[in-house]
C-alpha atoms as a PDB file:
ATOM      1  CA  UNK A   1       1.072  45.168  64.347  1.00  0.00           C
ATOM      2  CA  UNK A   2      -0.276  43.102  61.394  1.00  0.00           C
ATOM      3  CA  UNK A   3       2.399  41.394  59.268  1.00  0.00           C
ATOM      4  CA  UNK A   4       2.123  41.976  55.574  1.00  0.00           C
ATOM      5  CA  UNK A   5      -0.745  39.649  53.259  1.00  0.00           C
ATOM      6  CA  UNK A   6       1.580  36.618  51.890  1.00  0.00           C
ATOM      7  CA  UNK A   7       1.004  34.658  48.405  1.00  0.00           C
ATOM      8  CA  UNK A   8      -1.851  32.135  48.745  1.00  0.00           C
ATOM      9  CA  UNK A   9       0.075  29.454  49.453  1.00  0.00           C
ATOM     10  CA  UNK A  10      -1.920  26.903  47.116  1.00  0.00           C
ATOM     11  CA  UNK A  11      -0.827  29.353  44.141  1.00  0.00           C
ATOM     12  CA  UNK A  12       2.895  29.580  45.870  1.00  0.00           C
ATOM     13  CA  UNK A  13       3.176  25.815  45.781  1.00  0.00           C
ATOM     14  CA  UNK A  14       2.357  25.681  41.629  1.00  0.00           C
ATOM     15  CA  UNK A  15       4.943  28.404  41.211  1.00  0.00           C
ATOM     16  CA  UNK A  16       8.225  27.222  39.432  1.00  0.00           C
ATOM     17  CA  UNK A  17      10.793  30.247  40.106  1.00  0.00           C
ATOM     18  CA  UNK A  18      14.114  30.602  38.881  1.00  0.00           C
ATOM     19  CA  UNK A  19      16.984  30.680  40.509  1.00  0.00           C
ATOM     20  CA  UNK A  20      16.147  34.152  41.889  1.00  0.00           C
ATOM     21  CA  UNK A  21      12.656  33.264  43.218  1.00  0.00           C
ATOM     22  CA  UNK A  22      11.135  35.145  39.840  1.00  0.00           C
ATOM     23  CA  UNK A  23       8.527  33.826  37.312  1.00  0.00           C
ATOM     24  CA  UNK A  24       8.377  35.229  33.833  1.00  0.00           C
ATOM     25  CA  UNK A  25       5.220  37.329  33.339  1.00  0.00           C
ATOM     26  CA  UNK A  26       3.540  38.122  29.600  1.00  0.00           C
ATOM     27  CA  UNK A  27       1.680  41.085  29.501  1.00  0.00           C
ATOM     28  CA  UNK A  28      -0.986  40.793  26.948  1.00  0.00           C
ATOM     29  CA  UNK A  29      -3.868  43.452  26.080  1.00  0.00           C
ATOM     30  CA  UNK A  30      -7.269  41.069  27.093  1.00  0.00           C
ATOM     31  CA  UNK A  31      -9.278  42.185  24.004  1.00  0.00           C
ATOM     32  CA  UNK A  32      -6.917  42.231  20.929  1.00  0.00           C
ATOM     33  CA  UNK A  33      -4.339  39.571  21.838  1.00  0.00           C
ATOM     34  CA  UNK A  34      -1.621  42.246  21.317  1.00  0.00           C
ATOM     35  CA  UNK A  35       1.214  40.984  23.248  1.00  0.00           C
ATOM     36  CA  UNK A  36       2.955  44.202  25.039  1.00  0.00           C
ATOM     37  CA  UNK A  37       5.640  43.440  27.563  1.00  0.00           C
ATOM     38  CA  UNK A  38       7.608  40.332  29.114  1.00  0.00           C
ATOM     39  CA  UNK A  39       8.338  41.173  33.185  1.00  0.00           C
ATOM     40  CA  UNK A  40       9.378  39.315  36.131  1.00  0.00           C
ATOM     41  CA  UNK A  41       7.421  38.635  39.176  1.00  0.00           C
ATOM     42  CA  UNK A  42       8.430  37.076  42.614  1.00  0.00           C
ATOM     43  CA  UNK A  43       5.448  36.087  45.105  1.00  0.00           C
ATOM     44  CA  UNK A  44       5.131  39.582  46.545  1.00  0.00           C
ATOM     45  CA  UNK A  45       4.469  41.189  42.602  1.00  0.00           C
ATOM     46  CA  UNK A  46       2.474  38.523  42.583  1.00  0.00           C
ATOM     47  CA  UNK A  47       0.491  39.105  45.304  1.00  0.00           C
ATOM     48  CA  UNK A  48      -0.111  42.530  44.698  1.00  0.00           C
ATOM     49  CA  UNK A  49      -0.945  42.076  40.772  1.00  0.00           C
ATOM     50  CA  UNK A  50      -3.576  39.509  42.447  1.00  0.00           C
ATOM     51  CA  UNK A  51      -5.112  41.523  45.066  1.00  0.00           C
ATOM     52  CA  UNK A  52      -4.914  45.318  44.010  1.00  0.00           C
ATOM     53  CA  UNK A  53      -5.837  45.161  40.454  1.00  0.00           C
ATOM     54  CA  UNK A  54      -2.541  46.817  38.875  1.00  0.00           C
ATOM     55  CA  UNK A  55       0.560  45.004  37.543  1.00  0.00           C
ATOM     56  CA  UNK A  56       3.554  44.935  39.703  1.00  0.00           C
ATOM     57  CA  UNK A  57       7.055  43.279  38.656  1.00  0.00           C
ATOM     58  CA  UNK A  58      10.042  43.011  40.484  1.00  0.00           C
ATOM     59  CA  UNK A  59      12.678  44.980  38.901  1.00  0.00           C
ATOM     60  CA  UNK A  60      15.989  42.841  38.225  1.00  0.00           C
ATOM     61  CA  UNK A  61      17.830  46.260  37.140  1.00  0.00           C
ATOM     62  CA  UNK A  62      16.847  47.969  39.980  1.00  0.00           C
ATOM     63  CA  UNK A  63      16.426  45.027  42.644  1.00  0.00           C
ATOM     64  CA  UNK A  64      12.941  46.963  43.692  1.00  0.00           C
ATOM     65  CA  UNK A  65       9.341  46.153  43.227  1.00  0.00           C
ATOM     66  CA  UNK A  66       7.511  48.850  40.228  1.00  0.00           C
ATOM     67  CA  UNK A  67       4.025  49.062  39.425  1.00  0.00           C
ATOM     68  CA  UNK A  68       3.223  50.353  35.804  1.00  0.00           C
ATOM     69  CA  UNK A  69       2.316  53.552  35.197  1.00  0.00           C
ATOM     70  CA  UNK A  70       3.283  55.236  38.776  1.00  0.00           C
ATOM     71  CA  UNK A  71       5.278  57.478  37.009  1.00  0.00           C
ATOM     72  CA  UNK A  72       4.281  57.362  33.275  1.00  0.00           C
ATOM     73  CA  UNK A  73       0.640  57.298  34.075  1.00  0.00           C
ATOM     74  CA  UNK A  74       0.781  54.232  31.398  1.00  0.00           C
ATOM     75  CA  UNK A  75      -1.199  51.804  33.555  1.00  0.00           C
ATOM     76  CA  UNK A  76      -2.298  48.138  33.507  1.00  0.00           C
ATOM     77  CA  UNK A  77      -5.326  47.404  34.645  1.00  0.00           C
ATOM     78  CA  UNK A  78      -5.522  43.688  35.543  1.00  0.00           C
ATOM     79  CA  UNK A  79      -8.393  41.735  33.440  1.00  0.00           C
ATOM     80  CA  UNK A  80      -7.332  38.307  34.772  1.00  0.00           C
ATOM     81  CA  UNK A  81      -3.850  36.015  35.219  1.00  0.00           C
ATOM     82  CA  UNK A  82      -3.336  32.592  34.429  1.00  0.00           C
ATOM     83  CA  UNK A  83      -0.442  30.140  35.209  1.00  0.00           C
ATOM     84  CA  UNK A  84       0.588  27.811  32.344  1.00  0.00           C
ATOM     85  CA  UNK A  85       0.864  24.314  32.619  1.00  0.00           C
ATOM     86  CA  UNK A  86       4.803  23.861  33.911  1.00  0.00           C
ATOM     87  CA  UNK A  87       4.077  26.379  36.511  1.00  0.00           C
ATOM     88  CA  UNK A  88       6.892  28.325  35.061  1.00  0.00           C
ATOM     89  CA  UNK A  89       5.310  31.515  33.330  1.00  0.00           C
ATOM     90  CA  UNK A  90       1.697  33.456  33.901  1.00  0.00           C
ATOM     91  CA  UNK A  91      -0.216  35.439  31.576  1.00  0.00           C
ATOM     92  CA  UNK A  92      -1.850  38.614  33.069  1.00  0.00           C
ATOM     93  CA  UNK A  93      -4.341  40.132  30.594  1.00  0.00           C
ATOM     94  CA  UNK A  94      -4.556  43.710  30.955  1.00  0.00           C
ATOM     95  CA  UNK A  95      -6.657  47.022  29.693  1.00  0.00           C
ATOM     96  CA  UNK A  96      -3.033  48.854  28.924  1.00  0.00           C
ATOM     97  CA  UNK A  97      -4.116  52.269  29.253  1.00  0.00           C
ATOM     98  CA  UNK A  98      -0.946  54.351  27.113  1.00  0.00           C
ATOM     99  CA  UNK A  99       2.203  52.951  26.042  1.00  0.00           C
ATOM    100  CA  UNK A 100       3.333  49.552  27.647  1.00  0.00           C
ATOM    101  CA  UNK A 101       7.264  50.243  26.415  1.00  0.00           C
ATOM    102  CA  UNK A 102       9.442  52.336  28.801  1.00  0.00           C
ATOM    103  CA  UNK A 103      10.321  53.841  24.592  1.00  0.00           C
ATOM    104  CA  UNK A 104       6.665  54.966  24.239  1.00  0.00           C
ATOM    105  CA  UNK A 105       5.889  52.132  21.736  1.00  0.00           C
ATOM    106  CA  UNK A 106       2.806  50.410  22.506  1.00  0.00           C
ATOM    107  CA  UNK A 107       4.078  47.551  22.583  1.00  0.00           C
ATOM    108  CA  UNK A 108       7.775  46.171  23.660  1.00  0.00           C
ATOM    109  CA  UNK A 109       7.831  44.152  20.460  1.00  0.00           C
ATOM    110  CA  UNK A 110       7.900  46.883  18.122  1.00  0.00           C
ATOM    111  CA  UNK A 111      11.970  47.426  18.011  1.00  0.00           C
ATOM    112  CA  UNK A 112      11.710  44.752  14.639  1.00  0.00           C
ATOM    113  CA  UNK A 113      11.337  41.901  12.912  1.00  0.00           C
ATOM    114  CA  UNK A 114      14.236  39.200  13.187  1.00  0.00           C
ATOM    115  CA  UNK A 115      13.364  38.069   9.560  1.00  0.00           C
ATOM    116  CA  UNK A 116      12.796  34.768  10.658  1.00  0.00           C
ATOM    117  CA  UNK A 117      12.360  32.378   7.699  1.00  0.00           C
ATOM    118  CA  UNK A 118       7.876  32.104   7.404  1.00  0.00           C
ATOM    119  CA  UNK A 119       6.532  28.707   7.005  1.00  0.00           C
ATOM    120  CA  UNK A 120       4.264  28.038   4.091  1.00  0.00           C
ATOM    121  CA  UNK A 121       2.972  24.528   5.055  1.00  0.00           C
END
């Protein structure tokens, strides 16, 4: 029996998790910019977001791994993921087929503005 595909372990080693092994994960749509979603990945989302060309976080709600759109059909086809520079947070550009908010938003950053005060300099 074949043990389970790990992480590459060059990509592992950049990682900077927190304390519960999970990196911060910005979904954004690869053509418009649109930012959609914020999850959380550990090695093994990771891994699979790499290698099978879907998003998969690691639920921290339900302690279980989720891949979008199983059961909304609101997928997230992987276009490419970067790391940033601390190590600390990736970028995975998607083709979000459907709604990326468990609401039915397309985006999670529709639930308002905070009014922040708007810089004119």
């Amino acid at each position: 029996m074949t043990s389970p595909a790990a992480l590459d372990p060059g990509i592992a080693a950049r990682l900077k998790r927190d304390q519960q092994g999970l990196v911060a994960a910005v979904v954004q749509q690869h053509d418009t910019g649109e930012v959609l979603m914020l999850g959380w990945m550990d090695d093994e989302a990771l891994r699979r977001t790499l290698t099978e060309g879907r998003v998969t976080f690691w639920s921290r709600s339900r302690e279980e791994y989720w891949r979008k759109g199983d059961t909304s059909g609101h997928v997230q086809l992987v276009k490419s993921v970067a790391l940033d520079c601390d190590g600390d947070a990736l970028l995975v550009r998607v083709d979000q087929v459907g709604a990326a908010c468990h609401t039915g938003d397309r985006t999670c950053f529709d639930a308002g503005d905070l009014g922040a005060l708007v810089s004119r300099g």
